[in-house]
C-alpha atoms as a PDB file:
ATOM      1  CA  UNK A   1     128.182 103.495  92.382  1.00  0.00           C
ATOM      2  CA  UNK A   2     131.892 102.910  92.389  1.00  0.00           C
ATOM      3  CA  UNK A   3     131.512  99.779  90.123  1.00  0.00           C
ATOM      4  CA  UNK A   4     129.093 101.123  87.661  1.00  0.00           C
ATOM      5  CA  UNK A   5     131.613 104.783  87.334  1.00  0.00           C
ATOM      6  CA  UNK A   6     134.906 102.204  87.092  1.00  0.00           C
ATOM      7  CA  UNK A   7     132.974 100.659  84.548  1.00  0.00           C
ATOM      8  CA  UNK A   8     132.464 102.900  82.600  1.00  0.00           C
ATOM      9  CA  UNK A   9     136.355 104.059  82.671  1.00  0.00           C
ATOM     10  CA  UNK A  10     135.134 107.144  85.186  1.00  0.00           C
ATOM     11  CA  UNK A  11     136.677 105.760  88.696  1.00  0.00           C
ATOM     12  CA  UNK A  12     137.611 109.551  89.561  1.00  0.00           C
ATOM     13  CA  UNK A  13     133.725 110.467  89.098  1.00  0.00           C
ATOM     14  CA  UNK A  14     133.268 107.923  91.875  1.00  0.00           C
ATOM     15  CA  UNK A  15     136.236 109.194  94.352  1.00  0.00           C
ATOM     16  CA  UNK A  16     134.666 112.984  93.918  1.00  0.00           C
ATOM     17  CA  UNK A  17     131.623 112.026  95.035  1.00  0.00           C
ATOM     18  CA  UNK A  18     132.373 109.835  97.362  1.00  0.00           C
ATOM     19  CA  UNK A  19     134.732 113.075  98.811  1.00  0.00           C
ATOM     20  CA  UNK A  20     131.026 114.971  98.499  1.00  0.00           C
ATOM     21  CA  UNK A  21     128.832 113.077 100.319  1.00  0.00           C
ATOM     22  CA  UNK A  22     131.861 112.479 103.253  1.00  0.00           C
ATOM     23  CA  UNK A  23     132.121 116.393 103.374  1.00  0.00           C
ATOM     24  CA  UNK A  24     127.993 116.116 103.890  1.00  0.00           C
ATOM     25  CA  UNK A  25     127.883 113.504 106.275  1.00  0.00           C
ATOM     26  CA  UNK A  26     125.668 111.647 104.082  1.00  0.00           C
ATOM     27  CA  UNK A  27     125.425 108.579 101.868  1.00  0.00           C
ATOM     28  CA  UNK A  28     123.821 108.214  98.491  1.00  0.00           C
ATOM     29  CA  UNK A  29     121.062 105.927 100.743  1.00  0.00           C
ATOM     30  CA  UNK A  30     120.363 108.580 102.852  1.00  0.00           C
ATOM     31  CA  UNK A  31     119.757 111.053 100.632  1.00  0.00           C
ATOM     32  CA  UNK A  32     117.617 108.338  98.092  1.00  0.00           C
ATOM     33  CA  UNK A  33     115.699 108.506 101.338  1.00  0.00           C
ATOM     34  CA  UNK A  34     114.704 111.457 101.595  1.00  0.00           C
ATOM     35  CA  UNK A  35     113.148 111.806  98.314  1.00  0.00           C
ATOM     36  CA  UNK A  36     111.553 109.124  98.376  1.00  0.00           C
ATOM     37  CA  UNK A  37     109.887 109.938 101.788  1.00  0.00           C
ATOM     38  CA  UNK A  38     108.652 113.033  99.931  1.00  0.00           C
ATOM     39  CA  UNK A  39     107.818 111.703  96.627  1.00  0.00           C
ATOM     40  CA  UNK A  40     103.860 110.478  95.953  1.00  0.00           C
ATOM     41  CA  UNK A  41     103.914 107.806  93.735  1.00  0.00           C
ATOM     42  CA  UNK A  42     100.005 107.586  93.333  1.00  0.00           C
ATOM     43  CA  UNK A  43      99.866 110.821  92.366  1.00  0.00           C
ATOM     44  CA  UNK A  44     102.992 110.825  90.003  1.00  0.00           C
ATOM     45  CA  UNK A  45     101.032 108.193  88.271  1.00  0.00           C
ATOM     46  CA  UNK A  46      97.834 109.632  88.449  1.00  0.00           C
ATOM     47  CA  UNK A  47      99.202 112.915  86.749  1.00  0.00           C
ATOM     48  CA  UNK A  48     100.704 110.534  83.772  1.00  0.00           C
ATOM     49  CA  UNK A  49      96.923 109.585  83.272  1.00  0.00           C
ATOM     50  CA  UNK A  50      97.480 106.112  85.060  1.00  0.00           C
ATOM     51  CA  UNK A  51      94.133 104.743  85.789  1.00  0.00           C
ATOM     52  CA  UNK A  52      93.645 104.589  90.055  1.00  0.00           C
ATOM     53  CA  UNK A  53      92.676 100.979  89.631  1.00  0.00           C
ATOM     54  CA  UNK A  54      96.281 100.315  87.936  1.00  0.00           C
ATOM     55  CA  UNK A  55      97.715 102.327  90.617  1.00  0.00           C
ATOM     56  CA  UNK A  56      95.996 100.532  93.655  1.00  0.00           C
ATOM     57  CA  UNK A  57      97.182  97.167  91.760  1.00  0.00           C
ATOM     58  CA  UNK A  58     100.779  98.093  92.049  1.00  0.00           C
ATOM     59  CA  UNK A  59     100.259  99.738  95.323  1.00  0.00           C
ATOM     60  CA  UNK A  60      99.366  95.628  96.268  1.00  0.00           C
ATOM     61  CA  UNK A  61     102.053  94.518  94.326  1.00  0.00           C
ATOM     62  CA  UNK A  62     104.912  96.291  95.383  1.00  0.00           C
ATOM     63  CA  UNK A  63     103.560  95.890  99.170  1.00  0.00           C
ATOM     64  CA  UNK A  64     102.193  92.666  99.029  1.00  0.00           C
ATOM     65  CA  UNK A  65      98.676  93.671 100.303  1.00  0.00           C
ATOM     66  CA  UNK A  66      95.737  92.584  98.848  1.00  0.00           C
ATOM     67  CA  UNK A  67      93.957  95.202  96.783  1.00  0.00           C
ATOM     68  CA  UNK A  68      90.732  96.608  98.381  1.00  0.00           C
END
């Protein structure tokens, strides 16, 4: 994220939180991880009114299985 915060003229944004996440022990990977180990997809998109077929189509997609 340093790049992006520089970038936008905000290069102290990106030394706090890299101060943060030190004083954590954690990473902004790590902790990406963990939600998405906890977040369901299927039914995020299911709730939106996303049609299972669509869903099992990009559940293929993004895994590269074939639907079925």
């Amino acid at each position: 994220m340093t790049p992006v915060f520089t970038a936008l003229g905000r290069a102290e944004e990106a030394a706090r939180l890299a101060a943060a996440y030190r004083s954590h022990a954690t990473s902004p990977y790590a902790e990406m991880l963990k939600v998405a180990r906890r977040f369901d997809g299927a039914a995020y998109l299911a709730a939106a009114g996303v049609p299972g077929t669509t869903v099992a189509a990009l559940r293929a997609r993004a895994t590269g299985q074939p639907r079925g």
